[in-house]
N, C-alpha and C. Protein backbone atom coordinates (compact mmCIF):
# COMPACT_ATOMS: atom_id res chain seq x y z
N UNK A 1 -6.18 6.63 -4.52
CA UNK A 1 -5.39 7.59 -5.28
C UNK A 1 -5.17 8.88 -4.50
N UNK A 2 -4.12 9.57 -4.69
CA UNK A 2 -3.62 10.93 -4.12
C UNK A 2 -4.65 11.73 -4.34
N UNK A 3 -5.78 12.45 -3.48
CA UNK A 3 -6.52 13.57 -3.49
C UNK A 3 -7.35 12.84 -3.01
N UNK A 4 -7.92 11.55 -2.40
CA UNK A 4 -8.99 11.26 -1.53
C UNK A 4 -8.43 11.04 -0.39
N UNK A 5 -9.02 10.30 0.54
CA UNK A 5 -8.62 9.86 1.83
C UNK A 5 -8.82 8.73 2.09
N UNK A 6 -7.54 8.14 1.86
CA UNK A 6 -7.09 6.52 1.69
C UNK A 6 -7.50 5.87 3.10
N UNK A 7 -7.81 4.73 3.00
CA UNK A 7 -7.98 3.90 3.98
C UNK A 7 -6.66 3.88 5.18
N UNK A 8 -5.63 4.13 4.61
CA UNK A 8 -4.36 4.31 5.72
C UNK A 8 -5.13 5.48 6.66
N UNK A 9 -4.27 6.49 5.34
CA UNK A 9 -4.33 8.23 6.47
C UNK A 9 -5.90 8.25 7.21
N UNK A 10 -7.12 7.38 6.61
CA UNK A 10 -8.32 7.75 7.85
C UNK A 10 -8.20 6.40 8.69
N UNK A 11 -7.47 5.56 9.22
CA UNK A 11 -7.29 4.65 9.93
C UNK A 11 -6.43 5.22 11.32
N UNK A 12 -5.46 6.05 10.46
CA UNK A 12 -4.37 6.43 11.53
C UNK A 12 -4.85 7.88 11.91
N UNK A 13 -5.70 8.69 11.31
CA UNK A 13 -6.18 10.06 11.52
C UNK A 13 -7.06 9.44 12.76
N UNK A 14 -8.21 8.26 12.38
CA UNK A 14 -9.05 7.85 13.55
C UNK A 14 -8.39 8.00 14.43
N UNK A 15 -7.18 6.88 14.75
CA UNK A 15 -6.70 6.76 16.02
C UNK A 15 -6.19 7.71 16.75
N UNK A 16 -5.20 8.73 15.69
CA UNK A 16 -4.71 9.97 16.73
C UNK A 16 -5.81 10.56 17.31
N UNK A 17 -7.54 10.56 16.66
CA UNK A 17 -8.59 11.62 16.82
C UNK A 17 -9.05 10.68 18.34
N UNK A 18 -9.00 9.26 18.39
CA UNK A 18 -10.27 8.86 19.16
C UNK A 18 -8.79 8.81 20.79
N UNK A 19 -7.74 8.55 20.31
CA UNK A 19 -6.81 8.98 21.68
C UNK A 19 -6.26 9.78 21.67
N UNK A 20 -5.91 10.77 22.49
CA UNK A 20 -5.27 12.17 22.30
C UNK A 20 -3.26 11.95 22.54
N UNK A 21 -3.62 10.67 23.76
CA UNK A 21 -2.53 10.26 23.96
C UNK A 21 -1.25 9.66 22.75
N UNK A 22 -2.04 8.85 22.01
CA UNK A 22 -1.48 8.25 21.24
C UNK A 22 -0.40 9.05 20.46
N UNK A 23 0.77 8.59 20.12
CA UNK A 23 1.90 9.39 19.27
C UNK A 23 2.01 8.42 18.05
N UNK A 24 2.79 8.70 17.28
CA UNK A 24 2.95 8.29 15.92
C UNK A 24 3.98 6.84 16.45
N UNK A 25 4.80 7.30 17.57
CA UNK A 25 5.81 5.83 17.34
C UNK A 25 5.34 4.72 18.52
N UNK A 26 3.68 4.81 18.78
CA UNK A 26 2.67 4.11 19.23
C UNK A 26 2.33 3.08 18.33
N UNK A 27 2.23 3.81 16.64
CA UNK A 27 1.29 3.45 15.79
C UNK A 27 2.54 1.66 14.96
N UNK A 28 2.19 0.83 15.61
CA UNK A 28 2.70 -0.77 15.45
C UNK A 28 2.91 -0.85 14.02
N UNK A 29 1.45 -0.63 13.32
CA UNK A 29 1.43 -1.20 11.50
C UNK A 29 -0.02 -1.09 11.27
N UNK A 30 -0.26 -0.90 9.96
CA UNK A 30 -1.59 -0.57 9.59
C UNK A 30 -1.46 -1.65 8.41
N UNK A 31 -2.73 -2.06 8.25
CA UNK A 31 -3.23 -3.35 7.68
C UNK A 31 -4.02 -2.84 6.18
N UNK A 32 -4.17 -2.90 4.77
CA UNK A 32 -5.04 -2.77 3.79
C UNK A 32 -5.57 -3.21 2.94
N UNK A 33 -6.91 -4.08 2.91
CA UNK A 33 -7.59 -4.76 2.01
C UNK A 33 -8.53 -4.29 1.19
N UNK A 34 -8.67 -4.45 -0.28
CA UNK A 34 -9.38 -3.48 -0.99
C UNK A 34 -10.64 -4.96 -1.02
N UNK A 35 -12.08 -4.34 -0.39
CA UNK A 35 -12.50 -5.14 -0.93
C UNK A 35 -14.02 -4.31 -2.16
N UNK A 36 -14.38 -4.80 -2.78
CA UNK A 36 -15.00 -4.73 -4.00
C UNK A 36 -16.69 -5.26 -2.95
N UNK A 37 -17.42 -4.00 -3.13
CA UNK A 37 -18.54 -4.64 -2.89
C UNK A 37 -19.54 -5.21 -3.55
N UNK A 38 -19.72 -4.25 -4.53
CA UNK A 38 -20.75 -4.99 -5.64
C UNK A 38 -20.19 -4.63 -7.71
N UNK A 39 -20.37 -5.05 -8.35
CA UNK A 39 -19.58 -4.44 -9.27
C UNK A 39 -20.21 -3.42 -9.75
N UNK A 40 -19.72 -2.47 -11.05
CA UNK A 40 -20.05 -1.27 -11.41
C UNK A 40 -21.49 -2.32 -12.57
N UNK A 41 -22.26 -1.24 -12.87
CA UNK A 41 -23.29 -1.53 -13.95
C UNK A 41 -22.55 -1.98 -15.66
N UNK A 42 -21.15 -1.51 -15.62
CA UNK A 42 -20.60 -2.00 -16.77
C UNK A 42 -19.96 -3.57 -16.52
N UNK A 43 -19.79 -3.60 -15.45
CA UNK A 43 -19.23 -4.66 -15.41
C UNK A 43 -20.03 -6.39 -15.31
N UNK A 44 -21.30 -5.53 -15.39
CA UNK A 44 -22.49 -7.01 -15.41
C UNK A 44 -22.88 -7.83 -14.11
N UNK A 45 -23.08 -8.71 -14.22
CA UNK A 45 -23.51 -9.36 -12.97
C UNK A 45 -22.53 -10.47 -13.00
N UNK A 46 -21.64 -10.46 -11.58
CA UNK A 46 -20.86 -11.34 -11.28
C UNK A 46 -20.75 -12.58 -9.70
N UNK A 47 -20.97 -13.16 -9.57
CA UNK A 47 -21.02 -13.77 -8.31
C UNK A 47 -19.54 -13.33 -8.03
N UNK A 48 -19.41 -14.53 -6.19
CA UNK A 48 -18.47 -13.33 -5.39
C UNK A 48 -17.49 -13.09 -5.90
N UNK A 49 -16.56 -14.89 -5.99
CA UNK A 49 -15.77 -15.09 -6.87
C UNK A 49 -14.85 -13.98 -7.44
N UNK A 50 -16.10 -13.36 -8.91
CA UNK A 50 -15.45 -12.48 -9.47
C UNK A 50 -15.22 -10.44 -9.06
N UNK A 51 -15.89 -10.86 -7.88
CA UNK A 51 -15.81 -9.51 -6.97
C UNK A 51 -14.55 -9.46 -6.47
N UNK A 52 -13.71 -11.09 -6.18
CA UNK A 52 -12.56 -10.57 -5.12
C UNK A 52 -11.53 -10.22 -6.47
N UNK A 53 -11.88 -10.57 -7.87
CA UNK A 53 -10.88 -10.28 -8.58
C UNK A 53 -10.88 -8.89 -9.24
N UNK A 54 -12.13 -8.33 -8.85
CA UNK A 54 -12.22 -6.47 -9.57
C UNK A 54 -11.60 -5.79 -8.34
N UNK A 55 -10.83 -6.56 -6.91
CA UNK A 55 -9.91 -5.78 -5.88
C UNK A 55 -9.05 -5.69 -6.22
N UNK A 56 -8.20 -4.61 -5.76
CA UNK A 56 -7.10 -4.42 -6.11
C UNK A 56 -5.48 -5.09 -5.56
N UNK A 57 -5.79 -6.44 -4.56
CA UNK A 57 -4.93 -6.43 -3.94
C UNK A 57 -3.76 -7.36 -4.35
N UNK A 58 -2.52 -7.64 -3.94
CA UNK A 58 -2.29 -6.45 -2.93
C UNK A 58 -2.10 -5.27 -3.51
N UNK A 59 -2.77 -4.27 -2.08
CA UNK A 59 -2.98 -2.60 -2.43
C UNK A 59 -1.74 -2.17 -1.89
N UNK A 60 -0.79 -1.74 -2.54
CA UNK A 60 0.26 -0.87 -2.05
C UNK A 60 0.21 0.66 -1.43
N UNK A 61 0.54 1.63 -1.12
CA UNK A 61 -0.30 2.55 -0.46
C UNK A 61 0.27 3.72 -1.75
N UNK A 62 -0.60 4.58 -1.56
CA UNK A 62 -0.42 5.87 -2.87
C UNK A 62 0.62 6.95 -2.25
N UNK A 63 1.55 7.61 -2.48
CA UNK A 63 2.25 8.82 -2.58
C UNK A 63 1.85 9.49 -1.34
N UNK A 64 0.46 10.14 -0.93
CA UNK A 64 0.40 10.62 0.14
C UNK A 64 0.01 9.75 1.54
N UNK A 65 -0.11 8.72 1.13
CA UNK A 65 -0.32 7.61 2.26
C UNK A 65 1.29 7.27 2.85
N UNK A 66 1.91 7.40 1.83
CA UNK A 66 3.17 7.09 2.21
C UNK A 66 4.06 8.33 2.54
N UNK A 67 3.89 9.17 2.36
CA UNK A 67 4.32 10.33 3.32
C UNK A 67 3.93 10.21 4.50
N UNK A 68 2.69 10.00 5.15
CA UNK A 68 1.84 9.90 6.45
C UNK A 68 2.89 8.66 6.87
N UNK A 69 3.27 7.25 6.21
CA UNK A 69 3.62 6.72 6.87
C UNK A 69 4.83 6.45 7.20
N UNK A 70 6.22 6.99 6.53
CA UNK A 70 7.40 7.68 6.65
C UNK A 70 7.59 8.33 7.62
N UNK A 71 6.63 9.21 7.82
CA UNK A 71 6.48 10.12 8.86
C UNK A 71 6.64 8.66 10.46
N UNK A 72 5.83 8.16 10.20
CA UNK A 72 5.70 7.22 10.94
C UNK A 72 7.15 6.45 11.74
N UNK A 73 7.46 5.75 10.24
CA UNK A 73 8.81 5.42 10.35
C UNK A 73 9.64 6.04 10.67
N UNK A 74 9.77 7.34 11.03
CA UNK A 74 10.83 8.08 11.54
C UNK A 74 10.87 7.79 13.35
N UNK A 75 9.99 7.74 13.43
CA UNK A 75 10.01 7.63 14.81
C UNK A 75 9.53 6.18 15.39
N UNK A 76 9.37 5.07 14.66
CA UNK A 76 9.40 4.03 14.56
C UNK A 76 9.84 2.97 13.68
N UNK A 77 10.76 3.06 13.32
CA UNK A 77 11.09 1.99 12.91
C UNK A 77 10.48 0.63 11.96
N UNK A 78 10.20 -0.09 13.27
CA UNK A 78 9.75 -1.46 13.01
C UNK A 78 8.52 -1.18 12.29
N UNK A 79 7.77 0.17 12.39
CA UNK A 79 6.48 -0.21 12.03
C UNK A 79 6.20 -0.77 10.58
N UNK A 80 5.46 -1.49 10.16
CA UNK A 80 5.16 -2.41 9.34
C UNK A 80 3.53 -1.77 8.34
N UNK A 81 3.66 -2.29 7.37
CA UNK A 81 2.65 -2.13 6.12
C UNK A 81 1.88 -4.12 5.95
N UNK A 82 1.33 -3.26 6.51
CA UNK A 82 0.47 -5.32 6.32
C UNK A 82 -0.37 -5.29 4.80
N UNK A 83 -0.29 -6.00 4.35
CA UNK A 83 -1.60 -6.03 2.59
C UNK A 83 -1.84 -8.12 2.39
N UNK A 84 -2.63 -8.09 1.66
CA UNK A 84 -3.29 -9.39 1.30
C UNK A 84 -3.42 -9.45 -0.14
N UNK A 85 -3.30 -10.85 -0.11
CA UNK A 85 -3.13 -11.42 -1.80
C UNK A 85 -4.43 -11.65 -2.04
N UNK A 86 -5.29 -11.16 -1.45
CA UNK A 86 -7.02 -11.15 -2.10
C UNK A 86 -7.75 -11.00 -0.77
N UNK A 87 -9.46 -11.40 -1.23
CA UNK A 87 -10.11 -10.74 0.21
C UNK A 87 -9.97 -11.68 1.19
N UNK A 88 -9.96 -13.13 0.87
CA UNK A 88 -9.82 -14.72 2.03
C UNK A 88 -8.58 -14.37 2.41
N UNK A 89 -7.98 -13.70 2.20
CA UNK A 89 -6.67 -13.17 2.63
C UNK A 89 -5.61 -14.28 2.95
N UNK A 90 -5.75 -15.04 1.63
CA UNK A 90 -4.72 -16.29 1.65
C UNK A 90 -3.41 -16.20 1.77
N UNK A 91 -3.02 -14.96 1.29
CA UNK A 91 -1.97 -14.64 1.45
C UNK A 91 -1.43 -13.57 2.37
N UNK A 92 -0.19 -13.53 3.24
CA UNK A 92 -0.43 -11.69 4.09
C UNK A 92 1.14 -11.78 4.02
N UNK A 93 0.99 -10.39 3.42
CA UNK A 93 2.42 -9.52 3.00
C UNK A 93 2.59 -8.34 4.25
N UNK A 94 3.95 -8.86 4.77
CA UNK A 94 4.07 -7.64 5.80
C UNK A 94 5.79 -6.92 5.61
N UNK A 95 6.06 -5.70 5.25
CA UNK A 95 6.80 -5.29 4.98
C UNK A 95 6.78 -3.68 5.67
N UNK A 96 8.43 -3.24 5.87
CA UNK A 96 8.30 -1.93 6.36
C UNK A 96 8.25 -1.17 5.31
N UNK A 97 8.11 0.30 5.55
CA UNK A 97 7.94 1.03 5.20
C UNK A 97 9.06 1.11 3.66
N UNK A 98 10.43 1.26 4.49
CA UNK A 98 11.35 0.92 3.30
C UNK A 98 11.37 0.41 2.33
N UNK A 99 10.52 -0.77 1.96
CA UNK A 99 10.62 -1.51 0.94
C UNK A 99 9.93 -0.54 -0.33
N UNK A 100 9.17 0.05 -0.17
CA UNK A 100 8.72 1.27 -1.48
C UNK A 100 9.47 2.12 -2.09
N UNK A 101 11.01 2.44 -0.87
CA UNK A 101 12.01 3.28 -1.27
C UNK A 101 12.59 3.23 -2.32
């Protein structure tokens, strides 16, 4: 959600931080799987099963993730939004940026 720091913006913050070189129309596509590690105390005891179904996926990216990655798209194009239809990642959705427009 808008006011933490989504798995995108600290994926792509890493990379600008750990290469100095790196530019935004470097950045190919960023990948996002929500996975669920253990459940909450309300939610009881569930084997894994029902862990991959308290994920959220596919995770679409939130409002300020998608500013960060617009930004992106401006100077790249092609770059791509990868997400999964659960955690075995049976499924893989790859779409640009545009498609949220």
């Amino acid at each position: 959600p808008t006011g933490t720091l989504c798995a995108e913006r600290n994926a792509i913050g890493n990379a600008l931080a750990a290469d100095q070189t790196l530019r935004r129309k470097d950045i190919k596509a960023v990948a996002v799987l929500s996975i669920t590690l253990s459940p909450s105390p309300q939610q009881g005891q569930g084997d894994e099963e029902d862990l991959g179904e308290l994920a959220l996926n596919p995770l679409d990216p939130c409002g300020a993730c998608m500013e960060w990655l617009r930004k992106i798209a401006e100077v790249n194009p092609d770059f791509k939004v990868i997400s999964f239809s659960d955690t075995n990642c049976n499924k893989v959705y790859i779409t640009g940026v545009d498609y949220w427009q």
